[in-house]
Protein backbone atom coordinates (compact mmCIF):
# COMPACT_ATOMS: atom_id res chain seq x y z
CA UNK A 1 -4.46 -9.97 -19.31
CA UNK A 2 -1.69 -7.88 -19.03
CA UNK A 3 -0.27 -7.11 -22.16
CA UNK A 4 3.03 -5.18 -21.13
CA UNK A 5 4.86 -4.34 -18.10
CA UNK A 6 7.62 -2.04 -17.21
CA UNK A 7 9.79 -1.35 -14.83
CA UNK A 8 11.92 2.07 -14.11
CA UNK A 9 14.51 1.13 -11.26
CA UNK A 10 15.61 3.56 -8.97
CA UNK A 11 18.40 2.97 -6.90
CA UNK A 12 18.61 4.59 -3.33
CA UNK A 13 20.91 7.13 -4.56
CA UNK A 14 18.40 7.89 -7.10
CA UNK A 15 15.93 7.25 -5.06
CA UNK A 16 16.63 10.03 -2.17
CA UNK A 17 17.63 12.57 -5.33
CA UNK A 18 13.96 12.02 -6.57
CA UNK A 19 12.63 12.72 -3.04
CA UNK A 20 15.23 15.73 -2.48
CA UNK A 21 13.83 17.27 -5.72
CA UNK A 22 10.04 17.00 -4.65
CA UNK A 23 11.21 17.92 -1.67
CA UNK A 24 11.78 21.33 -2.48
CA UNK A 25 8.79 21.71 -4.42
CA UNK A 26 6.37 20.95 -2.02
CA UNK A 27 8.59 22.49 1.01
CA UNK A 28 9.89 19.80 2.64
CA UNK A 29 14.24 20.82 2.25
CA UNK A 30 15.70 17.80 2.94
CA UNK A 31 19.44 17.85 4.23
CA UNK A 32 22.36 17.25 1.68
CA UNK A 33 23.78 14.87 4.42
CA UNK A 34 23.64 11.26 4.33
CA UNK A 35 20.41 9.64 5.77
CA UNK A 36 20.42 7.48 8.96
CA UNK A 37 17.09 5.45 8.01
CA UNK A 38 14.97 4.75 4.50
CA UNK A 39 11.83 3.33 5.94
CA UNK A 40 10.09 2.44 2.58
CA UNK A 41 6.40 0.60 2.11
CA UNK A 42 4.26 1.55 -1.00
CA UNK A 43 1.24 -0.47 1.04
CA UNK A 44 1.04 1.71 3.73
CA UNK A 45 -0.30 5.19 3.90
CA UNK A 46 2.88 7.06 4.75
CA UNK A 47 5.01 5.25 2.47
CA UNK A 48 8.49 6.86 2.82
CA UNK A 49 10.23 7.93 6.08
CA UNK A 50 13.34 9.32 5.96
CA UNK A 51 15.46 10.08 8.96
CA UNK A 52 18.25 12.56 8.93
CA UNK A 53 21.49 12.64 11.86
CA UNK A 54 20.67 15.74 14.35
CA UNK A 55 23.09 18.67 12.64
CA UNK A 56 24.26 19.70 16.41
CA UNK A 57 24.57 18.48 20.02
CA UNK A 58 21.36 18.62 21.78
CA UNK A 59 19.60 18.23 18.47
CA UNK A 60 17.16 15.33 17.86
CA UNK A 61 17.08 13.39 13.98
CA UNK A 62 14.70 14.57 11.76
CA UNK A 63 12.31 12.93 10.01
CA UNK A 64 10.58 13.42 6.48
CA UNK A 65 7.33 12.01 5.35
CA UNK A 66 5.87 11.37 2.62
CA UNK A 67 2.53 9.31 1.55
CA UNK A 68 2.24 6.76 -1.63
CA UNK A 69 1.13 9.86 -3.80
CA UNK A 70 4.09 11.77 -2.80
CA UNK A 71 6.40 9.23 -3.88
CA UNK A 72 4.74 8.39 -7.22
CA UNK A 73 4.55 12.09 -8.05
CA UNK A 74 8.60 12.20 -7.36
CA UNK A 75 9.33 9.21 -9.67
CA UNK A 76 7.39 10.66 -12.27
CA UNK A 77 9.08 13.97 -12.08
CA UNK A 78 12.15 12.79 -12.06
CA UNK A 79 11.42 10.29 -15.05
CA UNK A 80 10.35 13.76 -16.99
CA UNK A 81 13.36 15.88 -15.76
CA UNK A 82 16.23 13.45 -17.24
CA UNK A 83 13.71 12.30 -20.63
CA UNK A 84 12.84 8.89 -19.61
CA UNK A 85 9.73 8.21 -21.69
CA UNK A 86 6.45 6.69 -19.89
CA UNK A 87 3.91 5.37 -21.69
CA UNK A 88 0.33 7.70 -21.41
CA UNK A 89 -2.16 5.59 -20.15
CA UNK A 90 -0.38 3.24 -17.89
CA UNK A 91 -1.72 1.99 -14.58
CA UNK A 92 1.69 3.18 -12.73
CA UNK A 93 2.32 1.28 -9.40
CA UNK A 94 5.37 2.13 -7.04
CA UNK A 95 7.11 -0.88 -5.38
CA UNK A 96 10.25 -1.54 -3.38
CA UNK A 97 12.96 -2.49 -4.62
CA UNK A 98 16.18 -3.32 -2.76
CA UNK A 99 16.99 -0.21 -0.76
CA UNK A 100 15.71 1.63 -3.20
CA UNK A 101 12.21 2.08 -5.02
CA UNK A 102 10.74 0.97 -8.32
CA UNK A 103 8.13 2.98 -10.73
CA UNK A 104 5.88 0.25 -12.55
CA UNK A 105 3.75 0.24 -15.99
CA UNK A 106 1.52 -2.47 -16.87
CA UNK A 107 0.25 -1.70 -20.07
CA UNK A 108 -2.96 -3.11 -21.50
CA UNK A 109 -4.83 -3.53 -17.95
CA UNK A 110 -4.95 -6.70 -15.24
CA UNK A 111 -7.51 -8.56 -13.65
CA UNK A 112 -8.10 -7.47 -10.11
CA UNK A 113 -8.50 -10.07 -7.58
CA UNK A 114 -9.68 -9.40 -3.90
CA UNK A 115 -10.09 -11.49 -0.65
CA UNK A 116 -13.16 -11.08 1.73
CA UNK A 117 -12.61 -11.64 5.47
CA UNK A 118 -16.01 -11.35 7.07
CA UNK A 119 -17.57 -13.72 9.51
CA UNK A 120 -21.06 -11.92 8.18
CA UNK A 121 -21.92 -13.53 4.85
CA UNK A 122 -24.31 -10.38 4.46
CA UNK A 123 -21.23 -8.21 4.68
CA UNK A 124 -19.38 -10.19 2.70
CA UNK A 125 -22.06 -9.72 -0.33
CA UNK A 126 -21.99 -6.31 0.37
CA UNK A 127 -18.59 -5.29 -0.32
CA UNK A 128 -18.94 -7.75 -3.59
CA UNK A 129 -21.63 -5.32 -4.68
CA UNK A 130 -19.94 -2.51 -3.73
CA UNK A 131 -16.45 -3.83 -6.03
CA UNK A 132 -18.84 -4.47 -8.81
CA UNK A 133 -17.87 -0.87 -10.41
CA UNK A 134 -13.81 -2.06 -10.10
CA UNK A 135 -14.65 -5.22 -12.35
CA UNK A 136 -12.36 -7.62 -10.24
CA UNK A 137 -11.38 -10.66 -12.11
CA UNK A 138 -11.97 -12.91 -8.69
CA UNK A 139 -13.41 -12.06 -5.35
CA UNK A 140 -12.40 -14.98 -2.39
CA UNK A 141 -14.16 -15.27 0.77
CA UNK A 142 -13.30 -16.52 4.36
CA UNK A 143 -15.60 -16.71 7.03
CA UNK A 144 -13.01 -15.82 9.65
CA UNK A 145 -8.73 -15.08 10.23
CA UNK A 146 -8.07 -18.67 10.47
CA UNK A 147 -9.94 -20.04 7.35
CA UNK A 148 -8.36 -16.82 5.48
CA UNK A 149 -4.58 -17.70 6.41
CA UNK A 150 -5.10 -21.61 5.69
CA UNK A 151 -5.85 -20.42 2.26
CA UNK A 152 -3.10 -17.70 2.32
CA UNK A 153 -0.40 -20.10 3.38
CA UNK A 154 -1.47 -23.12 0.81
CA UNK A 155 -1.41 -20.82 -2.03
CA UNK A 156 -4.79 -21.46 -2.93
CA UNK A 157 -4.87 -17.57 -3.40
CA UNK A 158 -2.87 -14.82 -4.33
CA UNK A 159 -4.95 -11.79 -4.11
CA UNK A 160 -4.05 -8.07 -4.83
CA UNK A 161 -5.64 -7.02 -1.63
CA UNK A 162 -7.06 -8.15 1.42
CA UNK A 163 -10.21 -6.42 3.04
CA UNK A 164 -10.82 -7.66 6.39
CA UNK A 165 -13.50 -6.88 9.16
CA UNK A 166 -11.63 -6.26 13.10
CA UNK A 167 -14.62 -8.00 15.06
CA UNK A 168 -14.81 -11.65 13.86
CA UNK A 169 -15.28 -15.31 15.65
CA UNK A 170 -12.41 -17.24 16.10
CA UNK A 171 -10.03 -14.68 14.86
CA UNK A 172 -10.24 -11.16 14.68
CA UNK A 173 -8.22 -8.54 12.33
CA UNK A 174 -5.72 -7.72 14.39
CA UNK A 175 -5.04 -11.59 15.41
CA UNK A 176 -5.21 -12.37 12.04
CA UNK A 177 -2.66 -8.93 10.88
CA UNK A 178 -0.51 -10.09 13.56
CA UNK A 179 -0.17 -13.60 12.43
CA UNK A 180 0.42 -12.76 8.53
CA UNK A 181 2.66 -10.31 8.89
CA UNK A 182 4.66 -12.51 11.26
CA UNK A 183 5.35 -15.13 8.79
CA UNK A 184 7.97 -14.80 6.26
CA UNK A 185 7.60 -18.04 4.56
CA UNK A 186 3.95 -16.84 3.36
CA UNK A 187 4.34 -15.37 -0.17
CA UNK A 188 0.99 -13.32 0.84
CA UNK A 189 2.53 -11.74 3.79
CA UNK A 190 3.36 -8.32 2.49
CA UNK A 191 0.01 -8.09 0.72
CA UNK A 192 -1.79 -4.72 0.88
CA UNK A 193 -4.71 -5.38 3.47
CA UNK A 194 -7.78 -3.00 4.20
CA UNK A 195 -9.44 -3.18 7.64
CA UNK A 196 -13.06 -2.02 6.97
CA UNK A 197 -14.90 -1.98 10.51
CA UNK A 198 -17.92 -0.21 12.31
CA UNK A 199 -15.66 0.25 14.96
CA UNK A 200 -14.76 3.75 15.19
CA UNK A 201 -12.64 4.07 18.44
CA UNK A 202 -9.19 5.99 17.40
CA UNK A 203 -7.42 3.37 19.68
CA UNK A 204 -8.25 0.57 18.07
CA UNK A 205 -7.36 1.80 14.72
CA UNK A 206 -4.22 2.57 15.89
CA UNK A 207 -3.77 -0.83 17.12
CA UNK A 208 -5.00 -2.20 14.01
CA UNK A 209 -2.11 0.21 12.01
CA UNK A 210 0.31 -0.40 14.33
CA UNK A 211 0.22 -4.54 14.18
CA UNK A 212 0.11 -3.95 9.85
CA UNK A 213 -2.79 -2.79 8.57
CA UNK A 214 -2.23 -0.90 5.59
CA UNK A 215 -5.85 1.12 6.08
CA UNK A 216 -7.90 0.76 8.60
CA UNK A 217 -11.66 1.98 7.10
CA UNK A 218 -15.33 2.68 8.49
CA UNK A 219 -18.14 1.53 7.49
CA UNK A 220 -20.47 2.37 5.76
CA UNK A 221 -18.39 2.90 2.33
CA UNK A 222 -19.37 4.05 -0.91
CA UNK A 223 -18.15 1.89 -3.61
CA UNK A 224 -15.90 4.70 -5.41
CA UNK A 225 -14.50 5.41 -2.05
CA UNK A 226 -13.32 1.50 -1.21
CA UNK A 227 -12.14 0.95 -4.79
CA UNK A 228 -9.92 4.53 -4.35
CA UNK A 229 -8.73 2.85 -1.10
CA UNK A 230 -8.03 -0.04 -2.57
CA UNK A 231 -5.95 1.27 -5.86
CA UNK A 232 -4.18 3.34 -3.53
CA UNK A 233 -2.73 0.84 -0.81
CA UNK A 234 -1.82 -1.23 -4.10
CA UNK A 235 0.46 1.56 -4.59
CA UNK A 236 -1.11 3.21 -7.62
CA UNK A 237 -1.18 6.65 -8.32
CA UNK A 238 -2.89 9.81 -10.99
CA UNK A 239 0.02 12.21 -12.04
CA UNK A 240 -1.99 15.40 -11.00
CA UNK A 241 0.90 18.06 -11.24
């Protein structure tokens, strides 16, 4: 149970002064003009793009990256520069919020729950042994894409993250990416999801990315690699400097 949660709101103002301020720690000088584009998704593994106007004719915009950790890092610096307190010890999450971005604290821990898309029930008890060490609350299964958005769109589940195989009967992952992402209505269809294949070609992962895929990992996995994985594309981070 979670026993506290809060919630540090940064508007985009705030937001891009945050990012300006990491920025120039980490050598990335961001113009003091106006932006042309926030692109902002804690899920993915560049979260933040930020696109600046070219600053002369025959210029091209420029854009600055930054990943999940980036972006947590900035909030928390910022948070420290102007005193705002955070409680040591929190699970800290970074979420959207508006145009802006948000810097989350659940206090007191949650219950993790995961959903299994593998038309190998084999596989499927593997990566349950291999989230044994995260302790998740509830693991779902679904044999295939189709089965695994019938449950998505009924609310029968509400998982943290999805982990989903790419080669599957009936649907694949990137039928099955396509589809969720596609539907608005579907309360799940922002959720974080992990494509975990033994398909190494470059081009399909890129596929696989491109179509929503907020990971796209090989197999095999150790288990304290897929639960990093998985705390990261949830948008949690470790304030390391």
């Amino acid at each position: 149970m979670i026993l506290e949660r809060r919630v540090i709101i940064f508007p985009r103002a705030d937001f891009l002064d945050a990012m300006r301020r990491y920025g120039e720690r980490i050598g990335k000088n961001l113009p003091d003009t106006a932006p042309d584009m926030l692109g902002f998704d804690p899920s993915q593994d560049i979260a933040l793009t930020i696109r600046f106007p070219a600053l002369y004719a025959g210029s091209s915009p420029k854009d600055f990256v930054f990943s999940r950790d980036d972006v947590g890092q900035a909030l928390t610096i910022y948070c420290r520069e102007h005193r705002v307190p955070l409680p040591k010890g929190a699970n800290k999450q970074i979420e959207k919020f508006k145009d802006g971005a948000a810097l989350s604290m659940l206090i007191g821990g949650g219950g993790l729950h995961v959903m299994i898309i593998d038309d190998q029930e084999v596989m499927r008890t593997i990566i349950k042994k291999l989230l044994t060490k995260a302790n998740p609350s509830q693991v779902s299964e679904a044999g295939d894409g189709v089965k695994a958005l019938d449950m998505l769109r009924s609310g029968e589940v509400d998982p943290d993250v999805i982990i989903c195989d790419l080669h599957m009967e009936n649907m694949d992952g990137i039928e099955f990416l396509r589809t969720l992402r596609a539907e608005k209505g579907n309360i799940n269809s922002r959720k974080p999801v992990l494509i975990l294949t033994g398909d190494k070609s470059e081009r399909a992962h890129e596929i696989t990315r491109q179509v929503g895929a907020s990971k796209v990992l090989t197999k095999p996995i150790s288990a304290d690699d897929l639960i990093k994985q998985i705390n990261l594309v949830r948008g949690h981070f470790e304030v390391s400097r």
